[in-house]
Protein backbone atom coordinates (compact mmCIF):
# COMPACT_ATOMS: atom_id res chain seq x y z
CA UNK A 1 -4.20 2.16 -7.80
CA UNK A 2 -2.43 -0.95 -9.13
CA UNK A 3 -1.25 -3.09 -6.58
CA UNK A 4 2.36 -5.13 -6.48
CA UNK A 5 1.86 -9.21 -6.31
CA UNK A 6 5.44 -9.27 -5.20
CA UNK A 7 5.83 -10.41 -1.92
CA UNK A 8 8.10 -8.95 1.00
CA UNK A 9 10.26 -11.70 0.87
CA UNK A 10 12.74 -9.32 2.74
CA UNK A 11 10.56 -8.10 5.24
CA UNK A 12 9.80 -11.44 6.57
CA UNK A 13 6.95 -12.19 4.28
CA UNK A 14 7.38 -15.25 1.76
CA UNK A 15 9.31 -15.67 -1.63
CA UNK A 16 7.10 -15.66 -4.70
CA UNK A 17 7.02 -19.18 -5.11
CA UNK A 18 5.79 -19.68 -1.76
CA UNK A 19 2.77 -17.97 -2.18
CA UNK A 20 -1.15 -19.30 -3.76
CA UNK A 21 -2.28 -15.43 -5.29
CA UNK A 22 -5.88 -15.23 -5.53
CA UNK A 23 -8.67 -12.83 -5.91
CA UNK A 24 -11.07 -13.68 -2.16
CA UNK A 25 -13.31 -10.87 -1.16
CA UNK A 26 -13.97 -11.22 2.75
CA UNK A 27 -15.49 -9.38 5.22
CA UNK A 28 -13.39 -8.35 7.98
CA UNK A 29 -14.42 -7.73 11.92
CA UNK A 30 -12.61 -4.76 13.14
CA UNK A 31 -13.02 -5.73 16.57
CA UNK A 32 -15.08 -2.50 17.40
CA UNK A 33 -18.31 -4.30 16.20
CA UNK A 34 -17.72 -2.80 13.23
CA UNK A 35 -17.32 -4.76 9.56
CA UNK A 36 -14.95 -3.91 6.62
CA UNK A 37 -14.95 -5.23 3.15
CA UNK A 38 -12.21 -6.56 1.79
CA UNK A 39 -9.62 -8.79 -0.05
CA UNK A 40 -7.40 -11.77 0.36
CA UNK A 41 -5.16 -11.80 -2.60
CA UNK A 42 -2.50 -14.31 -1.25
CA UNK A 43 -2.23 -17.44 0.59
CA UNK A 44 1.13 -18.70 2.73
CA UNK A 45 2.10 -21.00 5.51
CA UNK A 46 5.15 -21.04 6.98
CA UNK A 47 7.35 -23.30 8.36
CA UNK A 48 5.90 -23.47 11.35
CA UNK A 49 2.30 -24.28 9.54
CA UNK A 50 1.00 -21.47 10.32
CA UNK A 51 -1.85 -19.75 7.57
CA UNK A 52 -1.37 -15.95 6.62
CA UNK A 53 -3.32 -14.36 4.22
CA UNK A 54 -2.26 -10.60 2.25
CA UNK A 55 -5.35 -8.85 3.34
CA UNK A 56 -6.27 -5.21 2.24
CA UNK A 57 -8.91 -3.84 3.59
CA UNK A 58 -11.51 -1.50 1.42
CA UNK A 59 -10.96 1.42 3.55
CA UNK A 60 -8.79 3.18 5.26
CA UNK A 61 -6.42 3.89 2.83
CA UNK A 62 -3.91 1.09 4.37
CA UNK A 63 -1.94 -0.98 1.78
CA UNK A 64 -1.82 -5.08 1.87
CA UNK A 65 -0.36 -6.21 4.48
CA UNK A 66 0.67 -10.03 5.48
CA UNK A 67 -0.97 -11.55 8.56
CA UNK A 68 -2.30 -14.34 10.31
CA UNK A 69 -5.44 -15.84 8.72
CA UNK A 70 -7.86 -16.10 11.93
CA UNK A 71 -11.28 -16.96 10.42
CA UNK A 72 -13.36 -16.07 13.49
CA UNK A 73 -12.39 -12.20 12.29
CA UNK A 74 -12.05 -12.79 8.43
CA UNK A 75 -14.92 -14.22 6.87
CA UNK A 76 -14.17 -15.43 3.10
CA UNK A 77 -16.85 -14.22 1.06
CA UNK A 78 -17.89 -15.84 -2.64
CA UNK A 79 -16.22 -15.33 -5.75
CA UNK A 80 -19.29 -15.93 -7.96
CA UNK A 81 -22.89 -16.13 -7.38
CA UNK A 82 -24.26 -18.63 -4.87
């Protein structure tokens, strides 16, 4: 599946130039007690300085979505080696 870096800008989600795209695997708690891999591929604030982060999860079939960065639920994982 190839994935869009074009941002919602018109569903309330930044303009391009707004937005840091990266490649940041995470871990994600699901709030269950059960973990998810996954991927932060964009960075934003907003005007109210608020964080949010495109997060897709691994699975579950659900596409990238924009939302609040919390990082006592998504854990940023490393790029490269240790």
């Amino acid at each position: 599946m190839v994935e869009s870096r074009r941002s919602p800008a018109g569903a309330g989600g930044p303009a391009d130039p707004d937005v840091e795209w990266v490649y940041q695997p995470v871990e994600v708690d699901l709030g269950d007690g059960a973990w998810a891999l996954g991927r932060i591929s964009g960075w934003w604030q907003d005007a109210a300085g608020e964080t949010w982060c495109r997060l897709r999860l691994n699975r579950g079939g659900r596409p990238a979505c924009w939302e609040p960065f919390d990082p006592a639920r998504v854990l940023l994982l490393p790029v490269a080696g240790l």
